[in-house]
Protein backbone atom coordinates (compact mmCIF):
# COMPACT_ATOMS: atom_id res chain seq x y z
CA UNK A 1 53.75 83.61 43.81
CA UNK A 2 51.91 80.31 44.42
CA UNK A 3 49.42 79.78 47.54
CA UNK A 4 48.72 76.89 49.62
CA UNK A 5 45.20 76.70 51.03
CA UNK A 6 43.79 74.27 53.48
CA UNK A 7 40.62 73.80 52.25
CA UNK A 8 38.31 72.75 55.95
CA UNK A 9 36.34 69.72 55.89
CA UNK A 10 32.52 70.79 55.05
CA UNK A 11 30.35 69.28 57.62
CA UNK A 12 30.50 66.36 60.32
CA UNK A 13 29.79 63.76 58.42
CA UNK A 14 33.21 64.56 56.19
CA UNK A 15 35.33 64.84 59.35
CA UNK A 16 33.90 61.10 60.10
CA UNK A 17 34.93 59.87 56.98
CA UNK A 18 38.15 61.36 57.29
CA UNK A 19 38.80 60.26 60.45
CA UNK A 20 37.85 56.61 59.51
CA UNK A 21 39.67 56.60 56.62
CA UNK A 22 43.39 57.51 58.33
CA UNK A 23 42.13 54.58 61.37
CA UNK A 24 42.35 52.16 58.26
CA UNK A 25 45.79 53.51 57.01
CA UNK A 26 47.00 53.44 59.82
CA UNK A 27 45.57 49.98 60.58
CA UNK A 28 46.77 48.79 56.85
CA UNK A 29 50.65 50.10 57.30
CA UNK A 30 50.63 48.64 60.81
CA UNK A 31 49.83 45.17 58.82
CA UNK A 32 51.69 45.42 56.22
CA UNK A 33 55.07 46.20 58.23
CA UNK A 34 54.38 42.85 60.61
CA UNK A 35 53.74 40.52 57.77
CA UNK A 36 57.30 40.38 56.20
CA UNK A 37 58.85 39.80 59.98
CA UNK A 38 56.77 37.34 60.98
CA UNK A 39 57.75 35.91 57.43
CA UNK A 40 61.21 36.40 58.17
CA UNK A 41 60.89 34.97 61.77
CA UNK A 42 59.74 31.84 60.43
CA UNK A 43 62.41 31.35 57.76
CA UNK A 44 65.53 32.47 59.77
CA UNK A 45 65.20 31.83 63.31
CA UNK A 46 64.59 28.28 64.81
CA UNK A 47 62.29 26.58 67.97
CA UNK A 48 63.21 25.33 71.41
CA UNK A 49 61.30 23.21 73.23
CA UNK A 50 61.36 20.27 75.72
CA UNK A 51 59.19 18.77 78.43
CA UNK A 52 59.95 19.34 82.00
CA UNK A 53 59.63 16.84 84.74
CA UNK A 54 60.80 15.55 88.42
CA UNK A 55 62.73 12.68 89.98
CA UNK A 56 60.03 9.95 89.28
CA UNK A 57 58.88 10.99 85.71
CA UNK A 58 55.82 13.39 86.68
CA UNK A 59 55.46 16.47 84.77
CA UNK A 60 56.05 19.37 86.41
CA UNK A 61 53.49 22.54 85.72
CA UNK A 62 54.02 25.68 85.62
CA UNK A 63 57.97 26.13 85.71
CA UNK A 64 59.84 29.16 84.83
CA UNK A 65 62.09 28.55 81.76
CA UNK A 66 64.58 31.08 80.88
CA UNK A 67 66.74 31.00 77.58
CA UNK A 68 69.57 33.31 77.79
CA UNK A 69 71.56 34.16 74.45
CA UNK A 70 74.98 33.84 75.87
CA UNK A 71 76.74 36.22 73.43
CA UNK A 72 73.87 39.35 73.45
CA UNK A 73 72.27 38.50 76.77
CA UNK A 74 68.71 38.92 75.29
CA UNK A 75 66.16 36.54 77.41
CA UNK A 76 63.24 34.81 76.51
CA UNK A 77 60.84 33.20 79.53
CA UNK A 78 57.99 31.31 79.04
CA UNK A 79 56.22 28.64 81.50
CA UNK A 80 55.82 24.90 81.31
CA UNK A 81 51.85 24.09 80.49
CA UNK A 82 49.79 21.83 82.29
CA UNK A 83 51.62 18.77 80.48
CA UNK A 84 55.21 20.03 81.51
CA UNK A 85 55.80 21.31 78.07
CA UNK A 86 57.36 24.50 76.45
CA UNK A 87 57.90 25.76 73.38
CA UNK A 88 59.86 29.14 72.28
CA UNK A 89 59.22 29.28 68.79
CA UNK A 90 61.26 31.72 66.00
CA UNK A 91 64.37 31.84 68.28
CA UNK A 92 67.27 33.90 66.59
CA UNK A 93 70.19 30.93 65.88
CA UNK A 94 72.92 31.45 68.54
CA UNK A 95 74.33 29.41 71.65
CA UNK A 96 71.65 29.44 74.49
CA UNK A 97 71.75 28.60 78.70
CA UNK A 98 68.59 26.82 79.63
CA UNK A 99 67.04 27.47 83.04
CA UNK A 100 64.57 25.83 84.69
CA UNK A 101 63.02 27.08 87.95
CA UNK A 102 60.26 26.14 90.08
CA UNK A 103 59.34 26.16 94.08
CA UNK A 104 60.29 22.48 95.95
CA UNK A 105 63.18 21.68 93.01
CA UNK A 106 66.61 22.41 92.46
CA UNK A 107 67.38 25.42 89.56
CA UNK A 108 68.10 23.50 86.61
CA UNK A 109 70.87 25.40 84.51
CA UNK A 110 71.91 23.75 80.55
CA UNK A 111 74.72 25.44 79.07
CA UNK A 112 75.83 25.80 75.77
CA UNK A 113 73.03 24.99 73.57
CA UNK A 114 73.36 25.57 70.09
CA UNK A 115 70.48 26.55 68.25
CA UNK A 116 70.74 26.52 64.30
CA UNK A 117 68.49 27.68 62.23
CA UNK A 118 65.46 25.94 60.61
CA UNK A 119 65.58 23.58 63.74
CA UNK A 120 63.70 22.26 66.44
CA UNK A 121 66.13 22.31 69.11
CA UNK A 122 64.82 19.44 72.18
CA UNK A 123 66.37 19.90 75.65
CA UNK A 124 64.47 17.94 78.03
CA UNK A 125 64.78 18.77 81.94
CA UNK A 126 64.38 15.83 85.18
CA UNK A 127 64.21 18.40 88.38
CA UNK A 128 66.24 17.34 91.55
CA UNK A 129 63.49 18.31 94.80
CA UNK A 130 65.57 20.55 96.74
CA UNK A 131 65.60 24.60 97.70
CA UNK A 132 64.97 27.05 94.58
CA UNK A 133 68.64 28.55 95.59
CA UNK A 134 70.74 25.43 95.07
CA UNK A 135 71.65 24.71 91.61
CA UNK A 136 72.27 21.84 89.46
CA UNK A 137 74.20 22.94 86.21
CA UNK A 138 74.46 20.53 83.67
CA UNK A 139 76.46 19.99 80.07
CA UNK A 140 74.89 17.68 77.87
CA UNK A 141 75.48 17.26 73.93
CA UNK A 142 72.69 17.76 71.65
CA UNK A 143 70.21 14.77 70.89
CA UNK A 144 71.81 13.01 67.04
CA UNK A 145 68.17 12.73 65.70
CA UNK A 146 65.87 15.28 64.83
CA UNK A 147 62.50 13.67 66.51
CA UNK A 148 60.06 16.60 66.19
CA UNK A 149 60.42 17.56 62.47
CA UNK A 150 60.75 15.69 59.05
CA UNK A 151 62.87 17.75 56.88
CA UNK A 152 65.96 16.08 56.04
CA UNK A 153 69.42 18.15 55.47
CA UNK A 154 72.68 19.79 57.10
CA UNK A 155 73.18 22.75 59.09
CA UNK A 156 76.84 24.29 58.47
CA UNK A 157 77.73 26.31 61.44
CA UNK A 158 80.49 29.07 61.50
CA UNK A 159 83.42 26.98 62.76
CA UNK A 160 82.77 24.31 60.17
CA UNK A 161 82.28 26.84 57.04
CA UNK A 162 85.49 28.50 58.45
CA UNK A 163 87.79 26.19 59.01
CA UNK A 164 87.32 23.62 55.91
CA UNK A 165 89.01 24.23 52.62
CA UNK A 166 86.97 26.37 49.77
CA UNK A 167 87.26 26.01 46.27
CA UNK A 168 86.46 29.07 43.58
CA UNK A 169 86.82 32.37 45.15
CA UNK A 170 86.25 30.88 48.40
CA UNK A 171 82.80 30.32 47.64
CA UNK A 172 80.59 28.74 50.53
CA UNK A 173 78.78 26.58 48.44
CA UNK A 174 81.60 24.51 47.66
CA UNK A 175 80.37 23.08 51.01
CA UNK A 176 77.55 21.83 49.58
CA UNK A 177 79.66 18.31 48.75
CA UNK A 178 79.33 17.48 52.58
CA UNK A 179 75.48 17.74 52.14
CA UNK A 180 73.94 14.33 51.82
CA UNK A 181 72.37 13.80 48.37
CA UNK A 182 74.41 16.90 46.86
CA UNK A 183 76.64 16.13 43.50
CA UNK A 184 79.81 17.69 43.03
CA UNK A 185 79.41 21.22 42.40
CA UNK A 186 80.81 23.10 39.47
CA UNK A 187 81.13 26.36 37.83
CA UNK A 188 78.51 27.64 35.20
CA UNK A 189 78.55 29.62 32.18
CA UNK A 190 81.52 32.80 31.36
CA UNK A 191 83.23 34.84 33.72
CA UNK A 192 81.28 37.86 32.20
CA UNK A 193 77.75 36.14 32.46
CA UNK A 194 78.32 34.48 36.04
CA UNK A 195 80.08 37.49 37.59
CA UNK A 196 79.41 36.91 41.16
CA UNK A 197 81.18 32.84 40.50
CA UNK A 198 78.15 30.95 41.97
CA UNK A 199 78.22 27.48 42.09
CA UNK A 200 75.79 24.94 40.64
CA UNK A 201 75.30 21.70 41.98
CA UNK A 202 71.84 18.71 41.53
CA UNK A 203 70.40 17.19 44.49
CA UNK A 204 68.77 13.82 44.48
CA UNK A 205 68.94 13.50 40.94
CA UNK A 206 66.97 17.23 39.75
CA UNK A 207 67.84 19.84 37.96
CA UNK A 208 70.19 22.67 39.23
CA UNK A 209 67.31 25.09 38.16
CA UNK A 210 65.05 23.80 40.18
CA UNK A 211 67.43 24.24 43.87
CA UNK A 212 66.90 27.43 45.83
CA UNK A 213 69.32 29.46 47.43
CA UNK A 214 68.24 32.43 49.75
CA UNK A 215 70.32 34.68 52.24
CA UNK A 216 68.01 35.54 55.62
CA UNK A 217 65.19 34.13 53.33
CA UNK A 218 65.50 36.50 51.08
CA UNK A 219 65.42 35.46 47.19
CA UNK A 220 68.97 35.45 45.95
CA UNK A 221 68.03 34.33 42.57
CA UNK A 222 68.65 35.88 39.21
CA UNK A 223 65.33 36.01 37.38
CA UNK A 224 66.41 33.14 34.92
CA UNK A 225 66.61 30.56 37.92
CA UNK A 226 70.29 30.02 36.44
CA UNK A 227 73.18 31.47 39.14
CA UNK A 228 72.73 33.64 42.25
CA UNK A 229 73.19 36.96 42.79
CA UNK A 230 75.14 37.55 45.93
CA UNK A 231 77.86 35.16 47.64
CA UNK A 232 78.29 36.73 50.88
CA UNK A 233 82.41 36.29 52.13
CA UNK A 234 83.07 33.22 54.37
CA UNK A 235 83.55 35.87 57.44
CA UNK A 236 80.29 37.54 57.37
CA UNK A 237 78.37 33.92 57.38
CA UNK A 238 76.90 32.48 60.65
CA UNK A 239 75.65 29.50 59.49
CA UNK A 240 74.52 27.61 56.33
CA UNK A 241 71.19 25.80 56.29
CA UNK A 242 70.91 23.08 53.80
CA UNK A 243 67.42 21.38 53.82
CA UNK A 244 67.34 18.48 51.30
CA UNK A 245 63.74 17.24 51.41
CA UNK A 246 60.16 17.70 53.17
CA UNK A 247 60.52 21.33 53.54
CA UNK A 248 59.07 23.24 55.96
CA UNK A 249 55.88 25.60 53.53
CA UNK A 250 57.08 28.76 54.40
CA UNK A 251 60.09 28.29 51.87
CA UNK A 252 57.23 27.74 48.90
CA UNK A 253 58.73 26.74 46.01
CA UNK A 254 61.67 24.91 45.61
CA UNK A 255 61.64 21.72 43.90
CA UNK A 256 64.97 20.39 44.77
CA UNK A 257 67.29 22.56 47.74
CA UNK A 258 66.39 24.97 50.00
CA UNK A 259 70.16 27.17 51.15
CA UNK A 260 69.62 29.48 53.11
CA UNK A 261 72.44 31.46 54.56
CA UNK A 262 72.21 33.36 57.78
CA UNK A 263 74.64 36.41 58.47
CA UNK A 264 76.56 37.09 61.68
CA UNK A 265 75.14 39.59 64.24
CA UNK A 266 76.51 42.10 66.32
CA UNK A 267 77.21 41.09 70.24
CA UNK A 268 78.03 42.59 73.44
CA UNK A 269 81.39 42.57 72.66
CA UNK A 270 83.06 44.27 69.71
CA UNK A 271 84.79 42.44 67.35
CA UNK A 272 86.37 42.57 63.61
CA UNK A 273 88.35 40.85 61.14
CA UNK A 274 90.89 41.58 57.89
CA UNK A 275 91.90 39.62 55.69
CA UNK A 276 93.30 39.25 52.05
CA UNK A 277 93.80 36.41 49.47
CA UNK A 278 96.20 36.97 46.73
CA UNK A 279 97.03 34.71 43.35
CA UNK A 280 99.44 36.47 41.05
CA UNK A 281 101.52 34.52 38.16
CA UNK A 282 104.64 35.50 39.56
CA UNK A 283 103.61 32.55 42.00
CA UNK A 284 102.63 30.16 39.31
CA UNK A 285 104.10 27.27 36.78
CA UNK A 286 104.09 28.02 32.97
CA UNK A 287 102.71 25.18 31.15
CA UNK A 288 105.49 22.86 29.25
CA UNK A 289 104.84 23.76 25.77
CA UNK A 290 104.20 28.08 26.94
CA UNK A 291 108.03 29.71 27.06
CA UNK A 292 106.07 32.24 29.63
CA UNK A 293 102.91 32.59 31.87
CA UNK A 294 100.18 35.07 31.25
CA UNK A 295 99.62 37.49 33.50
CA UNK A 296 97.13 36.89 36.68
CA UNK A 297 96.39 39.11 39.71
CA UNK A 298 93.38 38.21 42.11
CA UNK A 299 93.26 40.03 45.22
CA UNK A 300 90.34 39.48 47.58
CA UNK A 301 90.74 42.38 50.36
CA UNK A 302 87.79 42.52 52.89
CA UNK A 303 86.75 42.99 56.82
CA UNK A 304 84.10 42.64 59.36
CA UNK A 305 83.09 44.48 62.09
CA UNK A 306 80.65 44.14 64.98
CA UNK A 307 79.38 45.09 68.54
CA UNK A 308 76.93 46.74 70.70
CA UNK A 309 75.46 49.96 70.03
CA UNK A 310 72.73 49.18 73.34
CA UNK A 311 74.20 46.41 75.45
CA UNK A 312 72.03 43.21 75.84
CA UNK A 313 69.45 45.73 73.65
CA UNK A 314 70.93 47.00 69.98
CA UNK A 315 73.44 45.53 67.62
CA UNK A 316 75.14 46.33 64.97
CA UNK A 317 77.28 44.21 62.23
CA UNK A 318 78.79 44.93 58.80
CA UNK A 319 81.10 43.34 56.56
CA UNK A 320 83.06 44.77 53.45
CA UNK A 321 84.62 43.10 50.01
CA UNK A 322 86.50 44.11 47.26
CA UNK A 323 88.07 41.80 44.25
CA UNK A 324 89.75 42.83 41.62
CA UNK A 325 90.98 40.42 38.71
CA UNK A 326 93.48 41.06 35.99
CA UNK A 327 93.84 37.66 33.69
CA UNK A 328 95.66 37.09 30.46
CA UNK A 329 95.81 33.40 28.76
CA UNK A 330 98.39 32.25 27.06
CA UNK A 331 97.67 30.69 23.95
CA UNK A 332 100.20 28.55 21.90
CA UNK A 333 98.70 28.74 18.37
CA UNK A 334 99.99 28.18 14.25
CA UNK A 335 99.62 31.12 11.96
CA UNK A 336 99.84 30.84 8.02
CA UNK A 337 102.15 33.17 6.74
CA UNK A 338 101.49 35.66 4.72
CA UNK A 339 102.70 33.46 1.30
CA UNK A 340 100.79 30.29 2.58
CA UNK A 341 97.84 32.36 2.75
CA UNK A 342 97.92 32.55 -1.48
CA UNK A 343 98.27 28.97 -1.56
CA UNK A 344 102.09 28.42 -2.04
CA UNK A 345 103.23 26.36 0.58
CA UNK A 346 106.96 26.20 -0.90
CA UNK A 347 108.29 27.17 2.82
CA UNK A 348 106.76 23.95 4.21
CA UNK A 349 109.37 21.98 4.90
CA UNK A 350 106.36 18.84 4.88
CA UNK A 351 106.08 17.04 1.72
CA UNK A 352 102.65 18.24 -0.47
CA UNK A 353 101.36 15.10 -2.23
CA UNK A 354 98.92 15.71 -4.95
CA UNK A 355 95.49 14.82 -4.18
CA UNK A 356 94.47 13.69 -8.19
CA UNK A 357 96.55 10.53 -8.03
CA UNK A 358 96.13 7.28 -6.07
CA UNK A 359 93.21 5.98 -4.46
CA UNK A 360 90.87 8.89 -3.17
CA UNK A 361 89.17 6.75 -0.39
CA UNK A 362 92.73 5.66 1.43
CA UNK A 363 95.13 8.10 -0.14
CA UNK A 364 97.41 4.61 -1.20
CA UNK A 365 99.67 5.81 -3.99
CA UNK A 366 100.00 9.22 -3.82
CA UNK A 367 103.01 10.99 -5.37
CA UNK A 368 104.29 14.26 -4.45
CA UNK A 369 103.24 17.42 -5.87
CA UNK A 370 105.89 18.08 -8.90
CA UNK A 371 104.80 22.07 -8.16
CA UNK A 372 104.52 22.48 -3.70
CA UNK A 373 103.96 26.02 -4.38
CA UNK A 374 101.11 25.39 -6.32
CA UNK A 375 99.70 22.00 -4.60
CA UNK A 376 96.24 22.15 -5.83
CA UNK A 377 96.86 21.87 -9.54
CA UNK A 378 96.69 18.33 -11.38
């Protein structure tokens, strides 16, 4: 029977070592677990900021600025620096309520502010003087122009990827095409080699190679640079970020496209979907010269689920999808018979001319074979 023995440490200068040595472990996991989220942070979340001020244009110090998540109720508060500035950077995308607060002014409350991802989001705030208690709510659209970054590009929200018309397997980058820049996309290579049916597409006049497409900024490249390897269903995507040009460094290096796709979360309220997509033959036209169509069934069955696990704290979100796909083409083809296949053609009802006789560059004055079944002989 085998023995485990714990060996003690010899003398005090061992137990130092030792005890040094797990501090810088320790230290070294600790690092190495914050590094990919503050990675992640950068890539998938967004900034808010603005500058705060009163009545006659004066910036107002020290203000209490709330963002409120209106579908998790997770708050953020920061204060307004000595300029009347604020900034909340890597801010998970959602729809945010703004509110501003500080003693001799009015509480300032903005509503319905959508924050997308890989944005600077700008919502600038004039405080009314008046008593902390009284509030001034106000609904404003979001500013056209993106004045505090350079990047160039489209943000596809939920609604929009959603509710427009998809082309192959409902594939969200056929919404590429609204993107500014994009060419039409297409599908690459066989059914066997692209199996997930990605989408290709050149923007600004590069190479599809060089375009890179990530989900949560996560590679979702095959190796080869060629086709991607996931293409997450319509209903489990939150938004689509499309940046064209003068990308932010954290995305590294893409030469032409950065797409990055950002999942739905879970909220405070619980929520789900099914849905199914079917193509079968029985539905479909036969060709004019096929007496019959070849059999097809596509079914696309999935769902999505979501909610709360801690209220305002904890959520949770998952999404399921299965295809299957059953195809037969019809071909409409000629086939030698079996006796045309030793060279006699005698059941062609065609005339065989002899190829010896008339001109061998036009074929002028050609006679007919004297033997069809045996066409080759002079």
């Amino acid at each position: 029977m085998s023995r485990l023995r714990l060996i003690p440490l010899a003398g005090k200068e061992d137990r130092v070592l030792f005890k040094r040595s797990a501090i810088f472990l320790v230290a070294v996991g600790v690092v190495l677990c914050l590094i990919p989220s503050l990675l992640h942070a950068q890539v998938v979340n967004a900034t808010l900021l603005g500058t705060v001020t009163d009545a006659s244009g004066a910036v107002v110090a020290n203000a209490r600025v709330t963002a409120s998540e209106q579908n998790t109720g997770i708050s953020h508060v920061t204060e307004t620096n000595g300029s009347g500035n604020y900034v909340f950077p890597d801010m998970p995308p959602g729809i945010y309520t703004i509110t501003v607060e500080v003693s001799g002014f009015k509480k300032d409350t903005r509503k319905d502010i959508a924050l997308l991802v890989n944005t600077s989001q700008r919502v600038d705030v004039q405080l009314q003087p008046g008593d902390v208690t009284e509030t001034v709510e106000v609904t404003a659209a979001a500013p056209m122009l993106q004045t505090d970054r350079s990047d160039t590009g489209r943000n596809l929200d939920s609604a929009l990827v959603q509710a427009l018309p998809l082309s192959t397997n409902r594939n969200y980058q056929s919404l590429l095409n609204l993107v500014p820049g994009v060419a039409y996309t297409t599908i690459q290579h066989s059914q066997f080699f692209n199996a997930s049916s990605s989408l290709q597409t050149e923007v600004n006049g590069g190479a599809r190679e060089v375009n890179n497409y990530m989900i949560e900024g996560i590679d979702d490249n095959e190796r080869t640079g060629l086709l991607q390897v996931i293409i997450p269903p319509i209903e489990a995507i939150q938004t689509v970020d499309v940046s064209t040009s003068n990308h932010d460094v954290v995305f590294g290096r893409s030469a032409g496209a950065v797409t990055n796709v950002i999942l739905k979360s879970g909220t405070n309220d619980w929520h789900g979907s099914a849905y199914e997509f079917l193509q079968n033959s029985s539905f479909d036209a036969r060709s004019f010269f096929n007496p019959s169509v070849g059999h097809l069934a596509y079914n696309y069955v999935g769902g999505t689920v979501g909610g709360p696990i801690r209220k305002n704290k904890l959520f949770i979100f998952g999404d399921f999808l299965r295809s299957s796909d059953h195809e037969a083409l019809p071909n409409l083809v000629t086939i030698p018979s079996a006796l045309s296949r030793t060279g006699n053609l005698s059941e062609n009802s065609n005339k065989v001319y002899d190829p010896t006789t008339g001109d061998p560059s036009t074929g002028i004055g050609r006679t007919h074979s004297a033997e069809p079944h045996r066409p080759n002989l002079a």
